[in-house]
C-alpha atoms as a PDB file:
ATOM      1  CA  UNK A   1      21.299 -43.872 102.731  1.00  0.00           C
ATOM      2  CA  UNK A   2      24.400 -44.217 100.669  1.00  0.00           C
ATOM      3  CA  UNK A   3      25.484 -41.086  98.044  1.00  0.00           C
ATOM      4  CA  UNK A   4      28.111 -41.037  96.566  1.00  0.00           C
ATOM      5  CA  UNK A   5      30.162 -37.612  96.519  1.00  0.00           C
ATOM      6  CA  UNK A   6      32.956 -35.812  94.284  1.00  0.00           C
ATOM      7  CA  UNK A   7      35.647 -33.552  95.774  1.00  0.00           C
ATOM      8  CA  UNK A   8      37.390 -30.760  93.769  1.00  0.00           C
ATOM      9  CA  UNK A   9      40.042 -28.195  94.349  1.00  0.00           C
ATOM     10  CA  UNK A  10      39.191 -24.502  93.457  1.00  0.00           C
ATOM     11  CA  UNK A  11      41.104 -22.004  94.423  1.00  0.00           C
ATOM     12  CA  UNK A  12      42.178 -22.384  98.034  1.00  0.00           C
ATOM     13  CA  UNK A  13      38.883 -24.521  98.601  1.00  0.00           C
ATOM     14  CA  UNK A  14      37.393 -28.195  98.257  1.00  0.00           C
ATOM     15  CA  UNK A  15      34.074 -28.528  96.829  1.00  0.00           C
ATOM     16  CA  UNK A  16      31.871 -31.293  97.469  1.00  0.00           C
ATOM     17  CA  UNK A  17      28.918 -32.137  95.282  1.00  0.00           C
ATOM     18  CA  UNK A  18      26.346 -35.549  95.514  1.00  0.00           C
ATOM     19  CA  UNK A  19      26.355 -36.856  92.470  1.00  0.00           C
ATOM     20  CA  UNK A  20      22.551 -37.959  92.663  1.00  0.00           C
ATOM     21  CA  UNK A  21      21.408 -35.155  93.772  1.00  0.00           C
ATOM     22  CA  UNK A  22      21.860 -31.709  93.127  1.00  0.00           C
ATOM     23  CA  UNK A  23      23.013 -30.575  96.162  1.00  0.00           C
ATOM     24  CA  UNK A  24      27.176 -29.105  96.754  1.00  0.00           C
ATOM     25  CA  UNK A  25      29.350 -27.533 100.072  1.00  0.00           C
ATOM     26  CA  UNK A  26      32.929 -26.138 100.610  1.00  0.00           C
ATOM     27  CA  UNK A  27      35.485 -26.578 103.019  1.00  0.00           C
ATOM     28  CA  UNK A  28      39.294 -25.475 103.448  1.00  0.00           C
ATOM     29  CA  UNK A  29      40.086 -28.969 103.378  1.00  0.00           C
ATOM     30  CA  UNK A  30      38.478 -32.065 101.880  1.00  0.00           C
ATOM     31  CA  UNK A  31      37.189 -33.657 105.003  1.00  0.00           C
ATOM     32  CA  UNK A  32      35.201 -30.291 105.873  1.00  0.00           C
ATOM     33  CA  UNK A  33      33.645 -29.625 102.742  1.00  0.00           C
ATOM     34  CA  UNK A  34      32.740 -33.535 102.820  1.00  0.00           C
ATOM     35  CA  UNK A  35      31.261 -33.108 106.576  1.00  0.00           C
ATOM     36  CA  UNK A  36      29.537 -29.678 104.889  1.00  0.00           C
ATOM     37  CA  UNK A  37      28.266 -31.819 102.191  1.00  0.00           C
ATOM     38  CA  UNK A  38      26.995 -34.041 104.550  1.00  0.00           C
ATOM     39  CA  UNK A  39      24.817 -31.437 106.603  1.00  0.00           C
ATOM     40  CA  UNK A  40      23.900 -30.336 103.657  1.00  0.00           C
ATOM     41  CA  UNK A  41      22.384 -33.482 102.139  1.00  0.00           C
ATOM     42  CA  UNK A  42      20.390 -34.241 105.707  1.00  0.00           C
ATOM     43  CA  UNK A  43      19.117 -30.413 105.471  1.00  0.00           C
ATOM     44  CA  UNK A  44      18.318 -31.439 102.143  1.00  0.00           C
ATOM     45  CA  UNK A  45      16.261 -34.823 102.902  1.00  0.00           C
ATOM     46  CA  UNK A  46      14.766 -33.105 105.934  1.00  0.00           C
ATOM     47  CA  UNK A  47      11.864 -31.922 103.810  1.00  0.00           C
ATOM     48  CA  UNK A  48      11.664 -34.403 101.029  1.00  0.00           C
ATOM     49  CA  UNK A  49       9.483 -37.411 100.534  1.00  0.00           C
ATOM     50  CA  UNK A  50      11.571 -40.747 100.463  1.00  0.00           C
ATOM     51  CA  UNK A  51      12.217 -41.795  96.905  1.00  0.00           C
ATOM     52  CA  UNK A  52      14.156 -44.194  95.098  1.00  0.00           C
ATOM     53  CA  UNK A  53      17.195 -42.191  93.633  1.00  0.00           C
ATOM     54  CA  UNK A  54      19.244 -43.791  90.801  1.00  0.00           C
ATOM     55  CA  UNK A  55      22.313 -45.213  92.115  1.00  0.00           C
ATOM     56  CA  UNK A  56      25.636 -42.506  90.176  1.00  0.00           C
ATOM     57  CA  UNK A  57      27.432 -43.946  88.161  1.00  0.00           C
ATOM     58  CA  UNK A  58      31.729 -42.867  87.693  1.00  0.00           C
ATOM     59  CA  UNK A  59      33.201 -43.376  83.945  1.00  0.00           C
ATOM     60  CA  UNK A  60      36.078 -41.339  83.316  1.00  0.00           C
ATOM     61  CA  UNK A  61      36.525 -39.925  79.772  1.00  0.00           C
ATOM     62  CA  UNK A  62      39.951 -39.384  77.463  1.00  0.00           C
ATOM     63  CA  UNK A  63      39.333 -35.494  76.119  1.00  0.00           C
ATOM     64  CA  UNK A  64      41.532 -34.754  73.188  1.00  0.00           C
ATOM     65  CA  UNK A  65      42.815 -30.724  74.238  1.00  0.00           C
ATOM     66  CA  UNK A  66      44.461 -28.873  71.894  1.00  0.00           C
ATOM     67  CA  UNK A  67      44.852 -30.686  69.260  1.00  0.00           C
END
C-alpha cells in the first residue's frame, strides 16, 4: 500500500504524519521518524479491515501574515 507522508521540524525533532490516515511518529532525524511512521502505520493496519482510503492530495496555499 502506498501513503503518502509529511515531515516537519519541531524543536530538535522530525515529525511524521500519513496524510490519509490519522496516524503520526518522531525521530531525531527525518529518516527515523519516517521508519517510526512506518511501524506505526503497519501497527496501525494490523487490526483494521482492508478499505479503500482516498488517495491525499498536496496543494500549497499563499497565507497573507501580518498584514
Amino acid at each position: 500500500m502506498k501513503l503518502t507522508a509529511s515531515v516537519t521540524r519541531d524543536g530538535g525533532w522530525f515529525v511524521a504524519q500519513c496524510l490519509e490516515v490519522d496516524v503520526c511518529s518522531q525521530g531525531e532525524s527525518r529518516e527515523e521518524a519516517l521508519r517510526n511512521l512506518n511501524e506505526a502505520l503497519e501497527l496501525y493496519f494490523e487490526d483494521e479491515e482492508p478499505r479503500d482510503i482516498p488517495e491525499a492530495s498536496i496543494e500549497y496555499l499563499d497565507v497573507a501574515v501580518g498584514q
